[in-house]
C-alpha atoms as a PDB file:
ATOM      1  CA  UNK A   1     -28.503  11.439 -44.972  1.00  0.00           C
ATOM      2  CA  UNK A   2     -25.496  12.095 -43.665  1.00  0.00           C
ATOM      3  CA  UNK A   3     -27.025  13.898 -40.678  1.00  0.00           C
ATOM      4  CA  UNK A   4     -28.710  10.901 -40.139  1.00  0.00           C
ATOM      5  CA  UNK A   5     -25.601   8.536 -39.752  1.00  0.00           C
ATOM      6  CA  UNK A   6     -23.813  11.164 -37.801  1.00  0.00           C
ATOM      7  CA  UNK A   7     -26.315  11.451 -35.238  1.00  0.00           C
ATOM      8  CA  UNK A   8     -26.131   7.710 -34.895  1.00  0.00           C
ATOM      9  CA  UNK A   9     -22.776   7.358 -34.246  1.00  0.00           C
ATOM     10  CA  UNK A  10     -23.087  10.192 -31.825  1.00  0.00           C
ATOM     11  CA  UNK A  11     -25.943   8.162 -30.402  1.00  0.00           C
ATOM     12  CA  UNK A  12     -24.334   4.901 -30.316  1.00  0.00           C
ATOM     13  CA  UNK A  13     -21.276   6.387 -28.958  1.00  0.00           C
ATOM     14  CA  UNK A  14     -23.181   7.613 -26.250  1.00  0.00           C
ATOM     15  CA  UNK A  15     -24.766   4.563 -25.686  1.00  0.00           C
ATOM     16  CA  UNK A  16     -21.186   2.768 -25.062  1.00  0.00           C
ATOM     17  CA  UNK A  17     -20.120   5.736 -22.920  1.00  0.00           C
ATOM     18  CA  UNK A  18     -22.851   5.343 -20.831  1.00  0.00           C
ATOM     19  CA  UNK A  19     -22.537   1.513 -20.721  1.00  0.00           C
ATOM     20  CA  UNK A  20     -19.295   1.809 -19.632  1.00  0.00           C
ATOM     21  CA  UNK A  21     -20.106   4.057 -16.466  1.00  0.00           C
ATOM     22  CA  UNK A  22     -22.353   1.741 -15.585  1.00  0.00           C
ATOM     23  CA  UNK A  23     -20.582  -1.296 -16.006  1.00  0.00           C
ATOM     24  CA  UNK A  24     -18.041   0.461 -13.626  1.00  0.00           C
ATOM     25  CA  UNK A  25     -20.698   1.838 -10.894  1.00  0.00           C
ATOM     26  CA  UNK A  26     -21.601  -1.871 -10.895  1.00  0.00           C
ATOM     27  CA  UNK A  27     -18.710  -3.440 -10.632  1.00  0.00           C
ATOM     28  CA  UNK A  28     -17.470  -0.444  -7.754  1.00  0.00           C
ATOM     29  CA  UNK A  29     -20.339  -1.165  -5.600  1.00  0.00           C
ATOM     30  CA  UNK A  30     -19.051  -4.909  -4.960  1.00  0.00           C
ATOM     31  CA  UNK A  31     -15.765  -3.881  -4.325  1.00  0.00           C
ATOM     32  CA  UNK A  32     -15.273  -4.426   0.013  1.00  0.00           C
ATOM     33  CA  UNK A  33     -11.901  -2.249   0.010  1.00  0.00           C
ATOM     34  CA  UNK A  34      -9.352  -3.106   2.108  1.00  0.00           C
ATOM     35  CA  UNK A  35      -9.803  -4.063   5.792  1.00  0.00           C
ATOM     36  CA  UNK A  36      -7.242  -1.776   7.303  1.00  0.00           C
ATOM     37  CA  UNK A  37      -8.173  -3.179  10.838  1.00  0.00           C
ATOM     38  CA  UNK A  38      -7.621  -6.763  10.160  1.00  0.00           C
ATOM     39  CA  UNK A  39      -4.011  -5.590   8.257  1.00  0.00           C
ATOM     40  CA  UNK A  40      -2.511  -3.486  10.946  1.00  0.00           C
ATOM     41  CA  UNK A  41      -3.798  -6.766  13.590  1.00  0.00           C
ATOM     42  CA  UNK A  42      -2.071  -8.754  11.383  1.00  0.00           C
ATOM     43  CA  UNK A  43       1.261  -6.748  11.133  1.00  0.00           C
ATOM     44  CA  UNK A  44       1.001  -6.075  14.908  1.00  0.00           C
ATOM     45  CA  UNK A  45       0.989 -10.181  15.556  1.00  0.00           C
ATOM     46  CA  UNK A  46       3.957 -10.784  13.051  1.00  0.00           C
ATOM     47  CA  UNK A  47       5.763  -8.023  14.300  1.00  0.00           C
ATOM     48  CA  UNK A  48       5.200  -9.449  18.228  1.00  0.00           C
ATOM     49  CA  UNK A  49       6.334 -13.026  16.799  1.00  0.00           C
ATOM     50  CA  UNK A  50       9.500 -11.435  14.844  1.00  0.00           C
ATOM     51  CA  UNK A  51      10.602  -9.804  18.234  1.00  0.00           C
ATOM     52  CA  UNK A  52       9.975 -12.811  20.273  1.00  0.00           C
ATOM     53  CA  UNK A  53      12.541 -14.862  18.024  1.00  0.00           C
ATOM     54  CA  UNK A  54      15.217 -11.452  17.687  1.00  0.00           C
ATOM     55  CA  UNK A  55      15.032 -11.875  21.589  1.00  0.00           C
ATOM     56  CA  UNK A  56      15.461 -15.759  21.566  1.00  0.00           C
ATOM     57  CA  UNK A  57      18.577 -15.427  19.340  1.00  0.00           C
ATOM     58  CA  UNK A  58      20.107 -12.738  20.910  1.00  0.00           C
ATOM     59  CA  UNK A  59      20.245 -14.780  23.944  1.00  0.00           C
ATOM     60  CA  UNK A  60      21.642 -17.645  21.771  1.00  0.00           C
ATOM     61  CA  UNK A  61      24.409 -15.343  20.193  1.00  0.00           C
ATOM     62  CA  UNK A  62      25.296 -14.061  23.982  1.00  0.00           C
ATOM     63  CA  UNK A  63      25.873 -17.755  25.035  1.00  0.00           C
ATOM     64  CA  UNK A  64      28.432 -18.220  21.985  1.00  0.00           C
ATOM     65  CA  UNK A  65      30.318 -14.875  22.623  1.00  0.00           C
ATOM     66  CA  UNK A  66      30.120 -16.119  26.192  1.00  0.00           C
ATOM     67  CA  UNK A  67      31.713 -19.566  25.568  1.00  0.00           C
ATOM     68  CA  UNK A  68      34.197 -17.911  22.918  1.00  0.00           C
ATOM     69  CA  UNK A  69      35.165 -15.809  25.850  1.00  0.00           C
ATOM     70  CA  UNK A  70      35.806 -18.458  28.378  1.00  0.00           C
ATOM     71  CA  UNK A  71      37.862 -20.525  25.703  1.00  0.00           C
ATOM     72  CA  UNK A  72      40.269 -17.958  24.838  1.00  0.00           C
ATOM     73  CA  UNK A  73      40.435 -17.019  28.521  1.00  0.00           C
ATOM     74  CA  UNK A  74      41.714 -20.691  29.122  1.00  0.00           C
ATOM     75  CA  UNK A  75      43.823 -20.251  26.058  1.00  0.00           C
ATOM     76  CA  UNK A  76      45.904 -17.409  26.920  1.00  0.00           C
ATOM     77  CA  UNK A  77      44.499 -15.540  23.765  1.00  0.00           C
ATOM     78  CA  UNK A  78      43.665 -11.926  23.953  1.00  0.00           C
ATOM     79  CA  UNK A  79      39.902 -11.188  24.635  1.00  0.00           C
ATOM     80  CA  UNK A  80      40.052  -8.257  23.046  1.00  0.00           C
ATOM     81  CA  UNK A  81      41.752  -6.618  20.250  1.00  0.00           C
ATOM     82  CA  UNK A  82      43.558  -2.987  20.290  1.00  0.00           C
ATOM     83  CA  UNK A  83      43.442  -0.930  17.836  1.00  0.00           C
END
């Protein structure tokens, strides 16, 4: 008897092992991945946008130092310090 119920729960535990794989092979066969293609376009586009506006503010910051420069030109103030 008891080598009767053993052999069941060897069998059943089988049976959940193998359900498992399955369940798994399944579920991996609809997985797509990732689209590395579409993720480096993307990065490639954001990273052409970020250095479009770097370069737009750079040019913004120069016409600052630019004016700064002019005013403390017409102020008499040092332009530059020593150190």
């Amino acid at each position: 008897m008891e080598l009767i119920n053993m052999a069941r729960i060897i069998f059943f535990g089988l049976c959940l092992v193998a359900g498992i794989v399955f369940l798994i092979f399944i579920l991996r066969q609809e997985d797509k991945g990732l689209d590395y293609d579409r993720i480096i376009r993307e990065l490639n586009e954001n990273k052409e946008n970020d250095l479009k506006t770097l370069d737009i503010k750079n040019k913004e910051i120069n016409n600052i130092e630019e004016k700064i420069l002019r005013c403390k030109k017409e102020l008499g103030i040092r332009l530059f310090d020593e150190k």
